[in-house]
Protein backbone atom coordinates (compact mmCIF):
# COMPACT_ATOMS: atom_id res chain seq x y z
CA UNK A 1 -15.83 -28.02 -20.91
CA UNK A 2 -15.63 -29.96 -17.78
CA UNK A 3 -15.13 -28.65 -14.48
CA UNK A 4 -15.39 -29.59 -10.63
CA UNK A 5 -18.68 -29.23 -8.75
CA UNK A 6 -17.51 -25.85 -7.20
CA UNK A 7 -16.53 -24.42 -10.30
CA UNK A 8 -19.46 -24.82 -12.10
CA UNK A 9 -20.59 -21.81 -14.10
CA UNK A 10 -24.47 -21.10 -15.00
CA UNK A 11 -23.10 -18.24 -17.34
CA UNK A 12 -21.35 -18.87 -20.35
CA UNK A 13 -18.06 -17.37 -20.77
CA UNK A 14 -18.08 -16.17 -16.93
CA UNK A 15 -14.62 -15.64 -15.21
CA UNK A 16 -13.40 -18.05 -12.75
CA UNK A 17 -15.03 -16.91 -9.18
CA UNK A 18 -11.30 -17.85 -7.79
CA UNK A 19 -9.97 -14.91 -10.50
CA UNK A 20 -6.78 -13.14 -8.21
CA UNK A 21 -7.27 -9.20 -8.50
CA UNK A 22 -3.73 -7.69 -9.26
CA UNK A 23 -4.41 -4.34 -10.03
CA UNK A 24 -7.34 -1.61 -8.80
CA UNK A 25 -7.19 1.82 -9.48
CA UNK A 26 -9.13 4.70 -11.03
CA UNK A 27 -11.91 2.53 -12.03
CA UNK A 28 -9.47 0.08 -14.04
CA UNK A 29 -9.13 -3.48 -13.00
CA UNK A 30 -7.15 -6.62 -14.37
CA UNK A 31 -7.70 -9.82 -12.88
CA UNK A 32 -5.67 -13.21 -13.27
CA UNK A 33 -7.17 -16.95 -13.03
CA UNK A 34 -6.29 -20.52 -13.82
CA UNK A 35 -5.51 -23.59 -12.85
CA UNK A 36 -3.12 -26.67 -12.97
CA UNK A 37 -4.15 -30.26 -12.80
CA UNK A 38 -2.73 -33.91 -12.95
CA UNK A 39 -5.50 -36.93 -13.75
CA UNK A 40 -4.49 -40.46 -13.65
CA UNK A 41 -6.94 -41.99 -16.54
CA UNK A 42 -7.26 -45.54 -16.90
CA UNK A 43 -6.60 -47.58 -20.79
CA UNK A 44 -10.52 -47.11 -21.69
CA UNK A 45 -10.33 -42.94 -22.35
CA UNK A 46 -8.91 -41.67 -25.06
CA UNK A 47 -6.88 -39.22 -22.96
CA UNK A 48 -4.65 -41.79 -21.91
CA UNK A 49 -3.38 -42.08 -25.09
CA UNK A 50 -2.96 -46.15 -26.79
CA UNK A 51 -5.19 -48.01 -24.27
CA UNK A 52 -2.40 -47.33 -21.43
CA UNK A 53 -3.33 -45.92 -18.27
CA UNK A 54 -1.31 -43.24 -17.74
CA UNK A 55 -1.31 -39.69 -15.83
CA UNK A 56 -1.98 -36.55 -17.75
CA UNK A 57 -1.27 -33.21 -16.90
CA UNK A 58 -3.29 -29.94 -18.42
CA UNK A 59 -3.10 -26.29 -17.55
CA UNK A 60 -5.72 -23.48 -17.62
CA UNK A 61 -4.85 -19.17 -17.49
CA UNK A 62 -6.54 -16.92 -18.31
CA UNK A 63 -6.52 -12.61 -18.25
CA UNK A 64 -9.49 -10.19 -17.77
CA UNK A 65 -9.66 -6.46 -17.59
CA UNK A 66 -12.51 -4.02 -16.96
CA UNK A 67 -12.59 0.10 -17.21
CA UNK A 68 -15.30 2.09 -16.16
CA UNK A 69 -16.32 4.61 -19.39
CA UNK A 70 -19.36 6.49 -17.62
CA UNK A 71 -21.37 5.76 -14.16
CA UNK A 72 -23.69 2.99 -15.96
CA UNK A 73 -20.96 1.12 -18.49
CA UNK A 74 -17.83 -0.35 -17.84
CA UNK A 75 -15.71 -1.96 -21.44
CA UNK A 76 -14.78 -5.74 -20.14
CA UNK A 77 -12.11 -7.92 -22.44
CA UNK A 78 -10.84 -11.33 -21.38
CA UNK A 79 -8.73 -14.23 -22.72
CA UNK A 80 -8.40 -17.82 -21.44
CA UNK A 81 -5.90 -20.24 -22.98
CA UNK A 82 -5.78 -24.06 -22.37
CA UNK A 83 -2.64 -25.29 -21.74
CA UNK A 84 -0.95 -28.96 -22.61
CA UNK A 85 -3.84 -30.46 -22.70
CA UNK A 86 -3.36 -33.86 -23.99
CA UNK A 87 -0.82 -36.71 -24.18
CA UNK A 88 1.28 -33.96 -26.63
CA UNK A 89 1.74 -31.99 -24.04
CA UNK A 90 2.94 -29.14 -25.99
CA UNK A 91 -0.31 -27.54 -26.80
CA UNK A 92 -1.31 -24.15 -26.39
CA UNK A 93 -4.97 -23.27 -27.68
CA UNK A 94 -7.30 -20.25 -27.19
CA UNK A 95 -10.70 -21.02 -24.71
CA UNK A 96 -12.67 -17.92 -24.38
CA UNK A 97 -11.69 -14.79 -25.86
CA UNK A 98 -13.88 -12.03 -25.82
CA UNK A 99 -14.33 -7.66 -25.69
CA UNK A 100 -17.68 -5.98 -24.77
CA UNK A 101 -19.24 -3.39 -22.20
CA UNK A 102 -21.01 -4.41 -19.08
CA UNK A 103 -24.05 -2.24 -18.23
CA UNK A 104 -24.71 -3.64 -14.86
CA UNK A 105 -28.04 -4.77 -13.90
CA UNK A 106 -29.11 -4.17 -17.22
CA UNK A 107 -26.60 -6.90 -18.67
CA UNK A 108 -23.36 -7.51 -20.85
CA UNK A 109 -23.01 -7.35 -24.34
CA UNK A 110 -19.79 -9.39 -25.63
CA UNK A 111 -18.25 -10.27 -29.13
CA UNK A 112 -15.64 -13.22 -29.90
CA UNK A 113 -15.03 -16.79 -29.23
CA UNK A 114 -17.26 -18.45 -26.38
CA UNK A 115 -19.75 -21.13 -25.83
CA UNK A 116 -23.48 -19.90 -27.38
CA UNK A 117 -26.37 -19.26 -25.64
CA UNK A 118 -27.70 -23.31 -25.41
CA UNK A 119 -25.06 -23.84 -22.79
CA UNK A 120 -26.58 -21.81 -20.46
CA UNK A 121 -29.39 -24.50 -20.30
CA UNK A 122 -26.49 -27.30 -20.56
CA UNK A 123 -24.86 -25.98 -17.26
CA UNK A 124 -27.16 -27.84 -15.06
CA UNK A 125 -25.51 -30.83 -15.47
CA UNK A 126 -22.19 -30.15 -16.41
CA UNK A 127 -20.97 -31.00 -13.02
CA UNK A 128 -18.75 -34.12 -13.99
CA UNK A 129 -15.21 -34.01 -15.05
CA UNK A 130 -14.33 -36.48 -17.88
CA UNK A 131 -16.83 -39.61 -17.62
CA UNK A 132 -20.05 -37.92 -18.69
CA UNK A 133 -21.53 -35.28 -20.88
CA UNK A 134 -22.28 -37.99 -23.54
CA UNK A 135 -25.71 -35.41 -24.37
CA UNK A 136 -24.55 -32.37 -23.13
CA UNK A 137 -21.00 -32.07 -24.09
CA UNK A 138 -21.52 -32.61 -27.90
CA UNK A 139 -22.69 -29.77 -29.06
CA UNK A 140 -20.71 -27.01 -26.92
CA UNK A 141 -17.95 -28.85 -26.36
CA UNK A 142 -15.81 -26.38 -27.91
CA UNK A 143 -16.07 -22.54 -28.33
CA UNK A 144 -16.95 -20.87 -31.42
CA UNK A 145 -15.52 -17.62 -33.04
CA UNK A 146 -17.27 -14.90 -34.81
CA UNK A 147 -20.01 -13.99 -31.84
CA UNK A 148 -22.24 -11.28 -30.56
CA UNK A 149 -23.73 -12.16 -27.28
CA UNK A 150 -26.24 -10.57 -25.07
CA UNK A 151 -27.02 -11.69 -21.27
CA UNK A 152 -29.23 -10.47 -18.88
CA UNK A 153 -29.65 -12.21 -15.19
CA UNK A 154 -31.33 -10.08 -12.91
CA UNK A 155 -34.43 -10.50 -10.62
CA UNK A 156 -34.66 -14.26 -11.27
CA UNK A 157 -35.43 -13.81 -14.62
CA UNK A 158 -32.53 -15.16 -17.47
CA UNK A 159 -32.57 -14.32 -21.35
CA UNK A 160 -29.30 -14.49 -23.32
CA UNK A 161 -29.31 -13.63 -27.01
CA UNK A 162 -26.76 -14.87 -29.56
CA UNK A 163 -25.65 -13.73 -33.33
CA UNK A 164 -23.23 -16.12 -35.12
CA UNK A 165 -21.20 -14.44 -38.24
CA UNK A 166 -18.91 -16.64 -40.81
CA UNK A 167 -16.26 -18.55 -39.93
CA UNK A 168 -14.19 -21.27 -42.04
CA UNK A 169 -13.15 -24.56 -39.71
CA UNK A 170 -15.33 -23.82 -37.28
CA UNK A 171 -16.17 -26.31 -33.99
CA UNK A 172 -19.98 -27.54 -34.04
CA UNK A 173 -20.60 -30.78 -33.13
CA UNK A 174 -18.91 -34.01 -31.54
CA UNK A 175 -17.40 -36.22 -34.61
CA UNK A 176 -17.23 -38.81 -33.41
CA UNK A 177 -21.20 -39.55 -33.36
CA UNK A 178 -21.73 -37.47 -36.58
CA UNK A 179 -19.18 -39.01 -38.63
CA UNK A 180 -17.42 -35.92 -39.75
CA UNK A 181 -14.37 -34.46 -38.63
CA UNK A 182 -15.51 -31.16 -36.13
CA UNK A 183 -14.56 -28.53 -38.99
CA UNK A 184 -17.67 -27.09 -40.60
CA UNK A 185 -18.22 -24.14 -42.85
CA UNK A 186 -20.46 -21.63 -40.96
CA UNK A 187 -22.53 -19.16 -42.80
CA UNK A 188 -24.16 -17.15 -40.35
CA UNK A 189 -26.34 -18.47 -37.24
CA UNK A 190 -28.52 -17.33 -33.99
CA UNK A 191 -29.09 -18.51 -30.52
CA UNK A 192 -31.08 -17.80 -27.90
CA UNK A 193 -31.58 -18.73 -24.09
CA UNK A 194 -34.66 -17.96 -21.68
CA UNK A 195 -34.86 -19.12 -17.82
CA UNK A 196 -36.68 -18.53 -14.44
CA UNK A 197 -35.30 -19.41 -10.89
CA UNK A 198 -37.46 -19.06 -8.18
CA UNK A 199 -35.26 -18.64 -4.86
CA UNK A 200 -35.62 -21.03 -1.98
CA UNK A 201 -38.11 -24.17 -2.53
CA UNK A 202 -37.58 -26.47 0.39
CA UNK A 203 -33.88 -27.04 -0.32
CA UNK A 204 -32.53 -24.24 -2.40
CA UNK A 205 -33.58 -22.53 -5.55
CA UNK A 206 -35.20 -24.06 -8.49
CA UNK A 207 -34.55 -23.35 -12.36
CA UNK A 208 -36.47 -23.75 -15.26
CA UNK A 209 -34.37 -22.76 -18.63
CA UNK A 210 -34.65 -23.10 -22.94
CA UNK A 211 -32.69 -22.42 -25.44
CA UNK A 212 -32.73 -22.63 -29.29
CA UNK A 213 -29.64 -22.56 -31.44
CA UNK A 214 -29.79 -22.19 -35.59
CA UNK A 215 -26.47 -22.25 -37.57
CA UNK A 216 -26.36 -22.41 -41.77
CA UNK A 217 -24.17 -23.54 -43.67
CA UNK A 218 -21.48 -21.58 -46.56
CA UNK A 219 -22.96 -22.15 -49.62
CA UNK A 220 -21.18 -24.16 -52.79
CA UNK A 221 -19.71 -20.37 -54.49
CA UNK A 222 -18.62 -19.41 -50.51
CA UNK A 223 -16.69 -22.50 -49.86
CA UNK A 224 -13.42 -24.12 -50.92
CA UNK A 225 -11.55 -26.92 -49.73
CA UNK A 226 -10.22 -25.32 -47.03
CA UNK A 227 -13.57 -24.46 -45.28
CA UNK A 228 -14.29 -26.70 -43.84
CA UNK A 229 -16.67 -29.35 -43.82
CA UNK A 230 -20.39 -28.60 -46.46
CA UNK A 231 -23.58 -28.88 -44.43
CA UNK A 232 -27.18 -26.74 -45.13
CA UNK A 233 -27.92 -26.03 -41.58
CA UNK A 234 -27.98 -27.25 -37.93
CA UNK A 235 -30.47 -26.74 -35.44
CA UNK A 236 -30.33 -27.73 -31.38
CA UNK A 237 -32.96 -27.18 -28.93
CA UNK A 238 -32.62 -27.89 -25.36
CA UNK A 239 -34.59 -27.75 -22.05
CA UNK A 240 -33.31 -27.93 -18.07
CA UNK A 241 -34.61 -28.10 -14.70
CA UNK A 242 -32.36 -27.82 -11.63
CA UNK A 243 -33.22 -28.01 -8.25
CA UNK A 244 -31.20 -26.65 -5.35
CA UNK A 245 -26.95 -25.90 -5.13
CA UNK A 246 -24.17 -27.51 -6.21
CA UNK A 247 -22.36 -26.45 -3.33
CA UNK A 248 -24.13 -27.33 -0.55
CA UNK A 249 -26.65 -29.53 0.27
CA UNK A 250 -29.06 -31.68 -2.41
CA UNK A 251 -28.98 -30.82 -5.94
CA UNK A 252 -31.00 -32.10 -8.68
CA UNK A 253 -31.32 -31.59 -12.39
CA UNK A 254 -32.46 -32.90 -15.79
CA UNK A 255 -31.71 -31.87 -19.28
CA UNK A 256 -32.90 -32.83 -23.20
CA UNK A 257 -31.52 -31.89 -26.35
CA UNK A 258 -32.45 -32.95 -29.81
CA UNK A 259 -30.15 -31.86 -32.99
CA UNK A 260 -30.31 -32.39 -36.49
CA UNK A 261 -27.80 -31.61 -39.28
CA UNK A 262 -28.86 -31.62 -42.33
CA UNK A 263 -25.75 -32.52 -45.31
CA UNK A 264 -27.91 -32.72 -48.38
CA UNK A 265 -24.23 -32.61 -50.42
CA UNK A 266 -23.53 -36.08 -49.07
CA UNK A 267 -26.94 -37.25 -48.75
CA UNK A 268 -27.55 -37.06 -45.07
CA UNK A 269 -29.65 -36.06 -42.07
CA UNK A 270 -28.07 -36.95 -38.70
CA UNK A 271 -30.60 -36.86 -35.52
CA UNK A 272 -29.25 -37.06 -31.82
CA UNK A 273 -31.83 -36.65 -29.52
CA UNK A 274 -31.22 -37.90 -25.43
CA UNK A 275 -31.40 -37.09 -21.99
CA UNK A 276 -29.47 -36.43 -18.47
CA UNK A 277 -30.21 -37.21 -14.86
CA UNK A 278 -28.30 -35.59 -12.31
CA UNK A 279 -28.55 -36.67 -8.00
CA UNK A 280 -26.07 -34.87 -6.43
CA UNK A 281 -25.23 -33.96 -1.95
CA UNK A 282 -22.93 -31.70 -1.25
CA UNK A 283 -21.44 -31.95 2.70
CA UNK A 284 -20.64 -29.24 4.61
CA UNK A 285 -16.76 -30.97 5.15
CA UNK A 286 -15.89 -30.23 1.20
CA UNK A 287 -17.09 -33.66 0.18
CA UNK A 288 -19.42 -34.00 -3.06
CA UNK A 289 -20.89 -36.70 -4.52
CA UNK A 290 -22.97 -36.84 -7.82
CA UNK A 291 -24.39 -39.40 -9.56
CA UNK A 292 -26.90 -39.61 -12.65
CA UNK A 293 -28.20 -41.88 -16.07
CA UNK A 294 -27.76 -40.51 -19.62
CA UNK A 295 -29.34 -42.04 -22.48
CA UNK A 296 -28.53 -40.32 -26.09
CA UNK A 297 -30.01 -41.36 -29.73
CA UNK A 298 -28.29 -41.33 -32.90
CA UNK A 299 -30.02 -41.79 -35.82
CA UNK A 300 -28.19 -41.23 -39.44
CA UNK A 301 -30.78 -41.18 -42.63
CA UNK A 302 -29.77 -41.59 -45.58
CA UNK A 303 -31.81 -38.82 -48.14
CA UNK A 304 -30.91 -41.11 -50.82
CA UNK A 305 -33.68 -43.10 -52.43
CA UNK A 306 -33.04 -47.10 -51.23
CA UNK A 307 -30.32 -46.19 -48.99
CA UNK A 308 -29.59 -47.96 -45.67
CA UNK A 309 -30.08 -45.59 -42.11
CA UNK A 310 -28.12 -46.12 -39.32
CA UNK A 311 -28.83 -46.10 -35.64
CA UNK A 312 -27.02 -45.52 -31.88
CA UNK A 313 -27.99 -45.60 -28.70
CA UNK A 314 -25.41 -44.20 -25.71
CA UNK A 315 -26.33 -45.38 -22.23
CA UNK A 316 -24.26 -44.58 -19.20
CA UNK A 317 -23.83 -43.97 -15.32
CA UNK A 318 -21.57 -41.67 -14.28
CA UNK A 319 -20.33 -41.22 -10.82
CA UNK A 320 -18.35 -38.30 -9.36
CA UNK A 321 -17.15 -37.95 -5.53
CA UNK A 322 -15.33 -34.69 -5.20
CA UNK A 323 -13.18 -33.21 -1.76
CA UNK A 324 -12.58 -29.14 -1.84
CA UNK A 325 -9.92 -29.25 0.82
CA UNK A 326 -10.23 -25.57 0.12
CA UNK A 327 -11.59 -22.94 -2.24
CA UNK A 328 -7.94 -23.33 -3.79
CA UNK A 329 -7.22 -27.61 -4.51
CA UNK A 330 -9.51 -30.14 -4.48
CA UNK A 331 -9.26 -34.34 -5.30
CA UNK A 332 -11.56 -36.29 -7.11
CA UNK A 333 -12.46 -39.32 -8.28
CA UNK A 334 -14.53 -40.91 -10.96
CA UNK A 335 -16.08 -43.65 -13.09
CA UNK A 336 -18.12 -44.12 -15.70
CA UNK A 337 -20.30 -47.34 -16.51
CA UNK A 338 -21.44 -48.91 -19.44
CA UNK A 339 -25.49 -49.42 -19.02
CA UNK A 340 -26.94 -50.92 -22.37
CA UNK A 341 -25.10 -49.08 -25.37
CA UNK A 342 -25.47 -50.44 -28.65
CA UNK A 343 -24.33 -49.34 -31.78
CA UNK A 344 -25.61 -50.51 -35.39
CA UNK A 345 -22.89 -48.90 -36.82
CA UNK A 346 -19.47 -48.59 -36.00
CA UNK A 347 -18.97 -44.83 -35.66
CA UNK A 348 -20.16 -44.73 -32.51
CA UNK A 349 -17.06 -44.49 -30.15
CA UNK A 350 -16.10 -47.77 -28.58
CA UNK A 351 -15.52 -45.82 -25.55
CA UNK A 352 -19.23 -45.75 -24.90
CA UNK A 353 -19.43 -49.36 -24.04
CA UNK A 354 -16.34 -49.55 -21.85
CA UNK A 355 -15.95 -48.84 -17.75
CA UNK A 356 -13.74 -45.47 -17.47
CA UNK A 357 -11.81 -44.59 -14.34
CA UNK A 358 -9.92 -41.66 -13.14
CA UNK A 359 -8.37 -39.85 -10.40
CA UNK A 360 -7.05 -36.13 -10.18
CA UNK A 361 -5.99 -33.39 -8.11
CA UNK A 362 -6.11 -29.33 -9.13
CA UNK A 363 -5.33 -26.10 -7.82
CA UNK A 364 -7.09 -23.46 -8.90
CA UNK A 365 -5.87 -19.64 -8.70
């Protein structure tokens, strides 16, 4: 999910802006996109594989097409793979992967795999790479199949509408804070976004969004074994504010989620609730620097009568300094700092109390 500060995209399941145009004619087009990357991580991430710094490469392509139909729709399809993207190197896994119609300034319908409609609100500070997103990046961390999407951004006004339909092993939340592994049994689910940006206050424009997301679980005749994880339902709210561009100049932006699942099989209710501060400057000479605080709450109860809860808290400072030598391959570097986590139980990923450290260098196409 993460991505540099020029790539940042306040649209879920949006095509890279560097996408190459290969072919234009009679109102078909098919564009290419991707990317290549090397990131030297140090022992503390996960990434770099058993507690050894080490370099790791990844690899990003995707494909999109669009045909006009008639003067006011056009069908769109596109498909985004990530590529070797961990100390395996040999993976190959589907990202976004999606067919719908595009009706211009009266928005885009699309069905398939993608994030849902909270990430829209999430955007506004998903501007690190690797050492943040410890609120943000656990619940749409990964995209989902089985989707109907609608989006509308037009006159400053943002609403994004979301269905969710069955699907076995699906991705829902981070597992390493809600002590499951990430494959859940989805039933059926919906999701909704709403935002207003008012253009030019003092230093750029300025964003208000909310967004509501509702999945249930398969029920004990649906499920089997090899569903997925049992759960009754999951619910994440969220609410941003951002404040000027990312690319140039001062940006500012805050975010708060709260989730709950709710496992009454294995006698739990799991409660994350947290925050995240972003201070960002953007120079004119390609250099970017970010900075920000996150604090997130994890609180496990126990439904069982006389049973012992469990409680987390995740506090951290990321940095990010970023250098777009052009719109093509950039350099950055950053860090991550430990600033009060405690844990009274050991679920919570050790990470979260260590100092992280990277370096990398991409080209994007």
């Amino acid at each position: 999910m993460k991505k540099s500060l020029l790539a940042l995209s306040v649209i879920a399941a949006a095509v890279s802006a560097n996408a190459a145009t290969v072919y234009d004619k009679d109102g078909t087009s098919l564009t290419l996109d991707g990317r290549v990357q090397s990131v030297f991580y140090n022992g503390n991430y996960e990434k770099a594989g058993e507690k050894d710094s080490s370099i790791q490469n990844s690899g990003r392509f995707g494909v999109g097409g669009k045909t006009q139909i008639t003067d006011w729709v056009a069908g769109i399809g596109y498909t985004q793979w990530d590529v070797a993207d961990g100390s395996e190197h040999n993976s190959f896994e589907a990202r976004d992967q999606y067919v719908g119609a595009d009706f211009g300034e009266f928005g885009q319908v699309i069905a398939g795999r993608f994030l849902d409609s909270t990430y829209s609100v999430e955007a506004a500070t998903d501007i690190y790479e690797d050492a943040a997103g410890n609120v943000q990046g656990k619940f749409n961390g990964e995209r989902r199949g089985g989707q109907l999407q609608y989006t509308y951004d037009n006159y400053g006004f943002f609403a994004q509408a979301g269905v969710q339909t069955a699907q076995d092993n699906a991705k829902l939340v981070d597992s390493e804070y809600f002590f499951k592994d990430d494959s859940y049994a989805i039933d059926s689910g919906f999701n909704g976004a709403l935002g207003y940006t008012i253009d030019d206050v003092v230093f750029g424009p300025l964003s208000f969004k909310a967004g509501y997301s509702y999945v249930k679980g398969q029920s004990e005749n649906d499920i089997t074994g090899e569903n997925g994880n049992e759960f009754n339902n999951f619910k994440h709210a969220n609410a941003s504010i951002a404040w000027g561009n990312v690319e140039s100049g001062f940006y500012v932006a805050a975010l708060y989620e709260h989730s709950a699942l709710k496992d009454e099989n294995n006698g739990n209710k799991i409660v994350n609730h947290g925050y995240e501060l972003a201070v960002g400057y953007a120079f004119d000479n390609g250099v970017s620097v970010v900075g920000g605080y996150e604090t997130s709450y994890y609180h496990k109860k126990n439904l069982a009568e006389g049973s012992k809860n469990s409680k987390a808290i995740v506090r951290r400072i990321p940095v990010f300094v970023n250098y777009a030598v052009n719109e093509n391959f950039n350099v950055w570097g950053e860090a991550g700092f430990n600033a009060g986590s405690n844990s009274g139980a050991d679920d919570v990923n050790s990470a979260a109390r260590e100092t992280l450290f990277s370096v990398g260098a991409r080209y994007t196409f």
